[in-house]
Protein backbone atom coordinates (compact mmCIF):
# COMPACT_ATOMS: atom_id res chain seq x y z
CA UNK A 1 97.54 106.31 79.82
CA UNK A 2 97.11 105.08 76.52
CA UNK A 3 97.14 106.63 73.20
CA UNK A 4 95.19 107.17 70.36
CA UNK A 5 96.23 106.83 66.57
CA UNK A 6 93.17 107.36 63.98
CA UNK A 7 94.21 106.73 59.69
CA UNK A 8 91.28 107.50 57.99
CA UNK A 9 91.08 106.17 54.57
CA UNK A 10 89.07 108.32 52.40
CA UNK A 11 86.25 105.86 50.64
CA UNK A 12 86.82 102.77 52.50
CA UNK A 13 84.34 100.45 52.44
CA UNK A 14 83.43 97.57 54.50
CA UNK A 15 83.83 95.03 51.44
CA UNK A 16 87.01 96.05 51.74
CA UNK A 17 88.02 94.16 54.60
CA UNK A 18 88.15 90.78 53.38
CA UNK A 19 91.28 91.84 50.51
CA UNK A 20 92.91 93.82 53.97
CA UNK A 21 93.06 90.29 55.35
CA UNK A 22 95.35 89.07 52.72
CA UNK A 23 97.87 92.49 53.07
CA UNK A 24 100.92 91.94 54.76
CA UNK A 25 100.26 94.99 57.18
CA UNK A 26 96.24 95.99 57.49
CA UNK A 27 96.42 91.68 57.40
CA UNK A 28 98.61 91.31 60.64
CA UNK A 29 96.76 94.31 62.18
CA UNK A 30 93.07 92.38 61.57
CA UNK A 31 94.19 89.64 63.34
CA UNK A 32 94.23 90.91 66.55
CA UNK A 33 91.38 93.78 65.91
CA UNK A 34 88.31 94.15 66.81
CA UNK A 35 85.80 95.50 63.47
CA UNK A 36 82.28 97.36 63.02
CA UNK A 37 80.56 94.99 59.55
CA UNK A 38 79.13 97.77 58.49
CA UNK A 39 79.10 101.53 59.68
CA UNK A 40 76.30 103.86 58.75
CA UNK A 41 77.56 107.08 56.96
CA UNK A 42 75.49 110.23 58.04
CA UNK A 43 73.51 112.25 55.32
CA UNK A 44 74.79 113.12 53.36
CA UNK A 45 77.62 110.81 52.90
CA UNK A 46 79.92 113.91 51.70
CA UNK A 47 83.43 114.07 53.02
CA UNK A 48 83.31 116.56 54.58
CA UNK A 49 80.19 116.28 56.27
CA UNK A 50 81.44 112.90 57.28
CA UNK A 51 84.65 113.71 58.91
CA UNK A 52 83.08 115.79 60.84
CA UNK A 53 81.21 113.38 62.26
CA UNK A 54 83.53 110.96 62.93
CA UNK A 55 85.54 113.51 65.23
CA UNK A 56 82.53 115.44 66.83
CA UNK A 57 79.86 112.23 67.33
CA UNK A 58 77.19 114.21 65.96
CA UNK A 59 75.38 114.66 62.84
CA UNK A 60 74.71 116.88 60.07
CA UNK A 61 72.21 119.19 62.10
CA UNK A 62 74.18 120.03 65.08
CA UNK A 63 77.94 120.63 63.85
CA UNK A 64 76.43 122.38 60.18
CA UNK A 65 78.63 121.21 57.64
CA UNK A 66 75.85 119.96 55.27
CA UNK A 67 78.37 119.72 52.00
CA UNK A 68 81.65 120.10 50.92
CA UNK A 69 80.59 123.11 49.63
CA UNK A 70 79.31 126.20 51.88
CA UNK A 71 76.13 126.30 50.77
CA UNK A 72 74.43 129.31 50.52
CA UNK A 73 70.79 130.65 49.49
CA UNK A 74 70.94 132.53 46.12
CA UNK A 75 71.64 129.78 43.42
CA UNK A 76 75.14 129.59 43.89
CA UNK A 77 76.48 126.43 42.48
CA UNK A 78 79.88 125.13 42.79
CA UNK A 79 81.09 127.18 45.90
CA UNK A 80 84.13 126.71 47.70
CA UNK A 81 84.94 124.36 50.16
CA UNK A 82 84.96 124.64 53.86
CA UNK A 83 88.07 124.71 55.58
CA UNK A 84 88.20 126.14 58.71
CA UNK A 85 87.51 125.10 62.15
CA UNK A 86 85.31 127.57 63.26
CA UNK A 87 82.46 126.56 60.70
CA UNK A 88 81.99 123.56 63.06
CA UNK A 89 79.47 123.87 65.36
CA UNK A 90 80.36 121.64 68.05
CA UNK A 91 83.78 120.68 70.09
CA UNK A 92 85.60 118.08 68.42
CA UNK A 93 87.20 114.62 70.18
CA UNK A 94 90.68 116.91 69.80
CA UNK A 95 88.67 120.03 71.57
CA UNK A 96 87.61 117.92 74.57
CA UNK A 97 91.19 116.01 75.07
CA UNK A 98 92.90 119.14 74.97
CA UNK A 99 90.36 120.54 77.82
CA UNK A 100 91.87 117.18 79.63
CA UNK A 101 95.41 118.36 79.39
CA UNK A 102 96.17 115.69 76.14
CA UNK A 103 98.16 116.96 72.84
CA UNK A 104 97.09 116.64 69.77
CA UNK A 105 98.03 116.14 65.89
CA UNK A 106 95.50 116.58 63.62
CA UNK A 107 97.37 116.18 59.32
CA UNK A 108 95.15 116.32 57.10
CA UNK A 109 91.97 116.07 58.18
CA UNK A 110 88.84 118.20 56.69
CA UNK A 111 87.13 121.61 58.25
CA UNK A 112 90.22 121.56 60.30
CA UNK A 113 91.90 124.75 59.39
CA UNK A 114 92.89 127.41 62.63
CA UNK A 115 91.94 124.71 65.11
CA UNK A 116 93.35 125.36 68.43
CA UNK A 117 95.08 121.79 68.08
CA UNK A 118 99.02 121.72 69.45
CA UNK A 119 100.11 120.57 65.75
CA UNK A 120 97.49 120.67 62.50
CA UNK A 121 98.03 120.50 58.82
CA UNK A 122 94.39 120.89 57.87
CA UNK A 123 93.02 119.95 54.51
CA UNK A 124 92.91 123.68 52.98
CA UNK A 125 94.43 123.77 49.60
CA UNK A 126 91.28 123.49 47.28
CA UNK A 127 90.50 120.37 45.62
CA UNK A 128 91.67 121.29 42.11
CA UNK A 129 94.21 123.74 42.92
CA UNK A 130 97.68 122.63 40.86
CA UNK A 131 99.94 125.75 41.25
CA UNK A 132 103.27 126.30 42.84
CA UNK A 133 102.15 128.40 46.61
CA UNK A 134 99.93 125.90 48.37
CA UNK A 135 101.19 127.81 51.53
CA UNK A 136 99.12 130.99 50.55
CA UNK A 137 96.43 128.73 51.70
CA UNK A 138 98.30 126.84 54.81
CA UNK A 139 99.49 130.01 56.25
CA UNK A 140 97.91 130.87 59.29
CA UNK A 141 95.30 127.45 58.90
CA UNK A 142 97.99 125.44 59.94
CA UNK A 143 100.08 125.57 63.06
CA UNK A 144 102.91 127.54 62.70
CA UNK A 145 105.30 124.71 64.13
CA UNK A 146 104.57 122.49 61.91
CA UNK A 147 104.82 125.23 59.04
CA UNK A 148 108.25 126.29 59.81
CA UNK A 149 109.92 122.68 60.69
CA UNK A 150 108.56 120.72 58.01
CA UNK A 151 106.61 122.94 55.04
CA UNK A 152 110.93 123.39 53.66
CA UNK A 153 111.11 120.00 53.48
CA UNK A 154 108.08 118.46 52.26
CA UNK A 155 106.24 121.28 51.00
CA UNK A 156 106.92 120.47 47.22
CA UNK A 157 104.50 117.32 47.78
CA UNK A 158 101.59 119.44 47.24
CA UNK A 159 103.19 122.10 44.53
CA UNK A 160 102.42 121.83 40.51
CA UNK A 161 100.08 119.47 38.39
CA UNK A 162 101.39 116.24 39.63
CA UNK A 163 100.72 117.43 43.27
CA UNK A 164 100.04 114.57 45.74
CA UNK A 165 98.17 115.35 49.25
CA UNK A 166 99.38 111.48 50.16
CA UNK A 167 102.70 112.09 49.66
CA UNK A 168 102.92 115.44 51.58
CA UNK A 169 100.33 113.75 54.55
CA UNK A 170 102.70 110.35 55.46
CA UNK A 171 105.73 112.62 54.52
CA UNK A 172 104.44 114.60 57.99
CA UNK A 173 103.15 111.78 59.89
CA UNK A 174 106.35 109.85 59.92
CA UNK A 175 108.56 112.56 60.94
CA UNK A 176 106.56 113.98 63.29
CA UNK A 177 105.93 110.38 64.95
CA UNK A 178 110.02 110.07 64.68
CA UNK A 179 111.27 113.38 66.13
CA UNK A 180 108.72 114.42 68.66
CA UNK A 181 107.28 112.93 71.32
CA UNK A 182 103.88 110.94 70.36
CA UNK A 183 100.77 112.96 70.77
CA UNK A 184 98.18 111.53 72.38
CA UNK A 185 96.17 112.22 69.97
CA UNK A 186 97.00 111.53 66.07
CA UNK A 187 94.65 112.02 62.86
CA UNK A 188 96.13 111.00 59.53
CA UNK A 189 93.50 110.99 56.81
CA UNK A 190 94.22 109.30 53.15
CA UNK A 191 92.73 110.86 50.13
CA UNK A 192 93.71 108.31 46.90
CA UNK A 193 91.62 105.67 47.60
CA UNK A 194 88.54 107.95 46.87
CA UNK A 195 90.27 109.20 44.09
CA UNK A 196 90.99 105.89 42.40
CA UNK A 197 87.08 104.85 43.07
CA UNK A 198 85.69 107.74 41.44
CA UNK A 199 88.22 107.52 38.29
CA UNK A 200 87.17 103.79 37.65
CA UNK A 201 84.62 102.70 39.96
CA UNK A 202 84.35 100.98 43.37
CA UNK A 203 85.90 97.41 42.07
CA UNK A 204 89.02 97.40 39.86
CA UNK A 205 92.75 96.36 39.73
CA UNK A 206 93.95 100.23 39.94
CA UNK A 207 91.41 100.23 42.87
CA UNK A 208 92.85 97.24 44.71
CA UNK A 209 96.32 98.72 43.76
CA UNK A 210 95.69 102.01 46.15
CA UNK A 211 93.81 99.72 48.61
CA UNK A 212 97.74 97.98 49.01
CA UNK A 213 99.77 101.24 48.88
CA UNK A 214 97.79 102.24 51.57
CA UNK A 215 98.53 99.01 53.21
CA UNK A 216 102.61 100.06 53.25
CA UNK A 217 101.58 103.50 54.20
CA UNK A 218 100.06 102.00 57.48
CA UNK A 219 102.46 99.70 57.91
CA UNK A 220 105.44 102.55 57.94
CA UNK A 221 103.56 104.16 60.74
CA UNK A 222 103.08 100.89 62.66
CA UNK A 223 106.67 100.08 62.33
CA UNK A 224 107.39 104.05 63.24
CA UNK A 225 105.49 103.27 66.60
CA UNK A 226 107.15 99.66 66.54
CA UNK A 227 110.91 101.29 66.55
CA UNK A 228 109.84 104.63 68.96
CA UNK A 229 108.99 101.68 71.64
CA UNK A 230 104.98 103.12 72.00
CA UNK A 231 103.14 101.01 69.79
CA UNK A 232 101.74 98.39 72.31
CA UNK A 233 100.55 101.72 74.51
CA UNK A 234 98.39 103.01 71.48
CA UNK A 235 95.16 102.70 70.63
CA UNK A 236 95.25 101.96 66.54
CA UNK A 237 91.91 102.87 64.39
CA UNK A 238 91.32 102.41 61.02
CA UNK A 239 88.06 103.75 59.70
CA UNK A 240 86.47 105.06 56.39
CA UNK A 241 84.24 108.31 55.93
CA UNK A 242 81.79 106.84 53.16
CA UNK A 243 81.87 103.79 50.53
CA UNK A 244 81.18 104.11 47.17
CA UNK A 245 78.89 102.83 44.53
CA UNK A 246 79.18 102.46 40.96
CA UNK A 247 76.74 104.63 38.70
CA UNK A 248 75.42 104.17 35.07
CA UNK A 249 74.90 107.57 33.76
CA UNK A 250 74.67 111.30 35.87
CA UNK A 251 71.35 113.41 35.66
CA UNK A 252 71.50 116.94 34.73
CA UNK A 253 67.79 117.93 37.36
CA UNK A 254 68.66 121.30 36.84
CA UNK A 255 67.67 121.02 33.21
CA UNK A 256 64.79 118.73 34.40
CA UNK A 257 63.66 121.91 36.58
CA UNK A 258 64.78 124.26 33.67
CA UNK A 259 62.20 122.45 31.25
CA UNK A 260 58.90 122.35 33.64
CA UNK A 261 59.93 126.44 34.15
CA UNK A 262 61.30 126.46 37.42
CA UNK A 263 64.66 128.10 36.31
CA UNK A 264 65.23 130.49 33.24
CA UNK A 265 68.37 130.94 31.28
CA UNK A 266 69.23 133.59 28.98
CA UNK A 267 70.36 132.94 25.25
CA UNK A 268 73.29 131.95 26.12
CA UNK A 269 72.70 129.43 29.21
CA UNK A 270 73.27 131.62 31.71
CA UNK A 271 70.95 131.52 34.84
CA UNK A 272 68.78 134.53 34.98
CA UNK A 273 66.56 133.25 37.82
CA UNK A 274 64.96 130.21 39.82
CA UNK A 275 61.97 129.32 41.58
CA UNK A 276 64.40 126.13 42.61
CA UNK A 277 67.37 125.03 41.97
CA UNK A 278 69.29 121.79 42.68
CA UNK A 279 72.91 121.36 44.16
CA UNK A 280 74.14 118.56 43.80
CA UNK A 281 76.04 115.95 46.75
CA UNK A 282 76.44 113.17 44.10
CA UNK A 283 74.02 110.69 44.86
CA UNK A 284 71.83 112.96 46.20
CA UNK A 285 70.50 116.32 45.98
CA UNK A 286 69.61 119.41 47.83
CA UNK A 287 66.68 121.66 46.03
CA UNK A 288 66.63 125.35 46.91
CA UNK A 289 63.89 127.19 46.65
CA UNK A 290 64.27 131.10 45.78
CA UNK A 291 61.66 131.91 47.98
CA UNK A 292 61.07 129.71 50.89
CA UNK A 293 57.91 131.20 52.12
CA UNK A 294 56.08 131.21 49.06
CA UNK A 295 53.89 128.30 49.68
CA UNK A 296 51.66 128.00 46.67
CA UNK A 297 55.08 127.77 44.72
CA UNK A 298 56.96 125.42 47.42
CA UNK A 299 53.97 123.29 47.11
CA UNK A 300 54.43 123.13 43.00
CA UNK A 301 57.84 122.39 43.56
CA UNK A 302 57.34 119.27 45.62
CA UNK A 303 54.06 118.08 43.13
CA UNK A 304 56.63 118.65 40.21
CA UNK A 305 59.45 116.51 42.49
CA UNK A 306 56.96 113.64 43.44
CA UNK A 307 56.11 113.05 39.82
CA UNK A 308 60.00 112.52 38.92
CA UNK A 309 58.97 109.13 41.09
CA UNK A 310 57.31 107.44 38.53
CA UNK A 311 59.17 108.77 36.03
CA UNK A 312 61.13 105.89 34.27
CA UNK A 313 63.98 107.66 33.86
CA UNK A 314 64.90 109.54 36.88
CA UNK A 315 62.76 107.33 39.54
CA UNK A 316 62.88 109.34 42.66
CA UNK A 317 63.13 107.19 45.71
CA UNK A 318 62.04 109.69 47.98
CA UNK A 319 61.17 113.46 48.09
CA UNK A 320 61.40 115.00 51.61
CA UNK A 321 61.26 118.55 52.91
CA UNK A 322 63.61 120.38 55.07
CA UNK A 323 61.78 119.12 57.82
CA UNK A 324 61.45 115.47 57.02
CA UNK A 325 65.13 115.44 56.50
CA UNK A 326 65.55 116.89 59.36
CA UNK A 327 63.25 114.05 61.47
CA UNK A 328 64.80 111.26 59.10
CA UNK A 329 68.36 112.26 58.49
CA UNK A 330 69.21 114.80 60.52
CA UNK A 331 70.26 116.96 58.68
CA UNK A 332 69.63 120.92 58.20
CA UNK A 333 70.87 123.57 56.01
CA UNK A 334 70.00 126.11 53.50
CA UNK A 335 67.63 123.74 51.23
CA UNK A 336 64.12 123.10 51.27
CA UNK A 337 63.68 119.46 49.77
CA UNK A 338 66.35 116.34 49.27
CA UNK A 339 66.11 113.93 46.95
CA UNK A 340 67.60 110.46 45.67
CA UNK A 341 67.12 108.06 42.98
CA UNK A 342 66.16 104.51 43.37
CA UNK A 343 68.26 104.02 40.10
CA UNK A 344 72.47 103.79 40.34
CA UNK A 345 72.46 107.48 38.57
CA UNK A 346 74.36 110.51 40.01
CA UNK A 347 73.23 113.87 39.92
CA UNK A 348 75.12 116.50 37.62
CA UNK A 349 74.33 120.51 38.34
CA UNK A 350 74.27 122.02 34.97
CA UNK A 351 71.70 123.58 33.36
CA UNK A 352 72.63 124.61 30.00
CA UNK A 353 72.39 121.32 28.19
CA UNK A 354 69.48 119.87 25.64
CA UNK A 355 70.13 116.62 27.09
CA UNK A 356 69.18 115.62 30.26
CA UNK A 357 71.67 113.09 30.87
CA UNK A 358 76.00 114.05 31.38
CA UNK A 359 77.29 110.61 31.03
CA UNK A 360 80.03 109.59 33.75
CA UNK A 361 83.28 111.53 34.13
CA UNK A 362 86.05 109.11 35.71
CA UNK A 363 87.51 111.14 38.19
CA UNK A 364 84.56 113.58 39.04
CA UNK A 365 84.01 113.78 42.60
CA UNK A 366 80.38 114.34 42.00
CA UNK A 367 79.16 112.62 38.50
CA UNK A 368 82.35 109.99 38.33
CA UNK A 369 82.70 106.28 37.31
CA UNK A 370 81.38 105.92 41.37
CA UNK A 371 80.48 108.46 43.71
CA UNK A 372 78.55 109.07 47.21
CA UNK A 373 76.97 111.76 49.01
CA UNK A 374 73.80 109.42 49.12
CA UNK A 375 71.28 108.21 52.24
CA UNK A 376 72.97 105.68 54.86
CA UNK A 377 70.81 102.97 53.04
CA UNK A 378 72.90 102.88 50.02
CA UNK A 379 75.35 99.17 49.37
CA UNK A 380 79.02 100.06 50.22
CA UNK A 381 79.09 100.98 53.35
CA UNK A 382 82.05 101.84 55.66
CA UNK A 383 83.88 100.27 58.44
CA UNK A 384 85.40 100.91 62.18
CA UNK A 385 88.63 98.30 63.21
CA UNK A 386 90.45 99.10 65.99
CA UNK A 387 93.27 97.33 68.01
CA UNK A 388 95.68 98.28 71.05
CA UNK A 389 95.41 98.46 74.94
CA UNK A 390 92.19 99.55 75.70
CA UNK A 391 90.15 97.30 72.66
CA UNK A 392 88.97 93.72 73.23
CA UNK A 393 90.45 91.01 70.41
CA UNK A 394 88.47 89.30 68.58
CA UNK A 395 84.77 91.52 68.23
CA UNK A 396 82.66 91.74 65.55
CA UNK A 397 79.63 94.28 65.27
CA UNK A 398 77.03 94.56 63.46
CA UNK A 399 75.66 98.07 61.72
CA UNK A 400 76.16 101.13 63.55
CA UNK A 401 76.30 104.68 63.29
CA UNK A 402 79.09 106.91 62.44
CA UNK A 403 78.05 109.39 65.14
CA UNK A 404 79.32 106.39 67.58
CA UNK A 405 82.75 106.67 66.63
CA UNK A 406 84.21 109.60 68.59
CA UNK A 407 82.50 108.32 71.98
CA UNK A 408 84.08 105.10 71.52
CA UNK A 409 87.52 106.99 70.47
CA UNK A 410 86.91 109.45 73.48
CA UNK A 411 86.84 105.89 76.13
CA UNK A 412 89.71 104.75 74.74
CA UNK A 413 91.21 107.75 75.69
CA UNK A 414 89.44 107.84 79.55
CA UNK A 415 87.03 110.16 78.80
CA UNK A 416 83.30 110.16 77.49
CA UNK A 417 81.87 112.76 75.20
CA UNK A 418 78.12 113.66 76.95
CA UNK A 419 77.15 115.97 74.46
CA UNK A 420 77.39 113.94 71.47
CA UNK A 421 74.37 112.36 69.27
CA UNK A 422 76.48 108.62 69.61
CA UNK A 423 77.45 106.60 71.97
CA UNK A 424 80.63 104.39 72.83
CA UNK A 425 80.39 101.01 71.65
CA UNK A 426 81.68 99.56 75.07
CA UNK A 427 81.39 95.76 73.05
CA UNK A 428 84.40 97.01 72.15
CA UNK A 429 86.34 98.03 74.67
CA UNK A 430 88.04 96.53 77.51
């Protein structure tokens, strides 16, 4: 049976293909791939909510990650990120090919943490975290074999200021490649690429720089598979989560909603209360109302929202209700309207400013030189290439969902995956 080897590259996007060609490694690997053009983020196009999808086949609704963040009624902005396995509502591909008697590596991958996988080093440490005892965080999230053979040894990857979640994932993925047996099951998911896009935008030489260290980073695990003698039994994927797009300015709608008297401060900025408040996804945002049953208010809330259409300097492209979103996106959580600009703007969440604008902040996962988190309509859109035993050479297809992505992974593996929203793009597959 053959195997099954996913690298995820955080904010790859399907323009990106064409420069892959001309890489010495992604380049050789295109040429006998088969490619999605164009694959359809869910909403929102959050990482998190994204890699979930990609290894359940289902969207926002049904596994409930709706953010990075664990959202929560309230007003609580800026909360901390998921991280464990058990916040995901639904089995994963690594679930299901367990059931089947397969092993499984999951390193690095998102909402990961405590899964019942046979070696995991989830994504856990939080985003900005730069101190010296990442484990406090990894104990007991990750598996304990992988903990006490490699943590020693590669550990200091992810310690102090300069700390590097690249380093410390291929660090893993290599060794564990070279001294055990191959699982039949591997997840290795890149962060710098998404990095380098926020910091200075989706086209730019630093950009196109990480694009080819990722290119030697793929090619050390090919040539890892090459030299272990199972390369021509595996199954190779390389997908994205999201694109990016470049923004012009970020928009501070909490002071928007401060200013028409939906949210009060005190003298000193502070929030004292809401009738709604916005959280931010980047391109997008989720609007919470204090009291969702209060319908003479949740119906001055969306008046108030509609009007921000044909305002010139926000320009609302839509304004949708739990519901809608629901019906349109699929998508449910602890919000009561989404909204998106027509304009290339971001969305900032603070609400203690005169101004209503932020300005960019390279490097700002949400109000950056590029961001996402928007609708699956936005430009830069992601991709889906995939080469080995059980893919035909040669395919090209056009736009499809993310949610089709672990049923295709699932046949290559002999299985299906019944219960997801996707399904397997056979075109693919031999």
């Amino acid at each position: 049976m053959s195997k099954l080897l996913v690298f995820c590259i955080d904010a790859l996007c399907a323009s990106d293909v064409e420069e892959m060609r001309n890489m010495p490694h992604f380049g050789e690997y295109l040429a006998r791939a088969s490619y999605v053009s164009e694959i359809e983020p869910v909403w929102p196009a959050l990482t998190y909510c994204c890699h979930t999808s990609i290894i359940t086949g289902c969207y926002v609704a049904r596994h409930g990650v709706a953010h990075n963040e664990k959202l929560r009624r309230g007003g609580h902005l800026s909360e901390p990120w998921y991280g464990l396995k058990r916040d995901v509502g639904v089995p994963t591909l690594l679930d299901r090919a367990r059931e089947r008697g397969l092993t499984t590596c999951s390193i690095s991958w998102p909402v990961s943490g405590g899964a019942d996988y046979d070696m995991n080093m989830p994504m856990i440490v939080p985003y900005h975290y730069t101190g010296w005892e990442p484990e406090a965080w990894l104990e007991g999230a990750a598996t304990k074999n992988l903990m006490e053979r490699y943590f020693h040894k590669h550990g200091r990857y992810i310690k102090g200021p300069d700390r590097s979640l690249d380093l410390f994932t291929m660090a893993l993925a290599l060794d564990i490649l070279e001294d055990c047996a191959q699982p039949d099951v591997t997840l290795v998911k890149m962060c710098d690429l998404d990095s380098a896009r926020h910091t200075w935008g989706v086209r730019h030489e630093k950009v196109s720089a990480q694009l080819r260290k990722h290119d030697e980073e793929f090619g050390a695990l090919m040539e890892t598979l090459r030299r272990k003698g199972t390369l021509e039994d595996t199954n190779v994927v390389i997908l994205g989560d999201h694109g990016q797009t470049d923004v012009r300015d970020a928009l501070l709608i909490n002071v928007l909603l401060r200013e028409a008297g939906f949210l009060r401060v005190d003298g000193e900025g502070k929030l004292l209360d809401f009738d709604a408040i916005a959280h931010s996804t980047g391109l997008c945002v989720y609007v919470e109302l204090r009291d969702p049953s209060d319908a003479r208010m949740k119906a001055r809330v969306r008046a108030y929202l509609e009007s921000l259409m044909d305002d010139e300097r926000v320009k609302l492209a839509y304004v949708m209700d739990a519901e809608q979103a629901n019906e349109t996106y699929h998508v449910a959580g602890p919000f009561d309207f989404i909204v998106e600009s027509a304009l290339p703007i971001s969305f900032g969440e603070r609400f203690d400013c005169e101004s209503i604008w932020a300005g960019k902040v390279p490097g700002d996962h949400k109000i950056g030189a590029a961001t996402h988190g928007g609708s699956p309509e936005r430009a830069e859109l992601t991709t889906f290439i995939a080469a080995g035993p059980r893919v035909k050479p040669g395919v090209v297809l056009g736009r499809r969902s993310m949610v089709d992505e672990a049923p295709t992974m699932a046949r290559m593996l002999g299985f299906e995956l019944p219960d997801a929203d996707g399904s397997a793009m056979r075109e693919l597959l031999r």
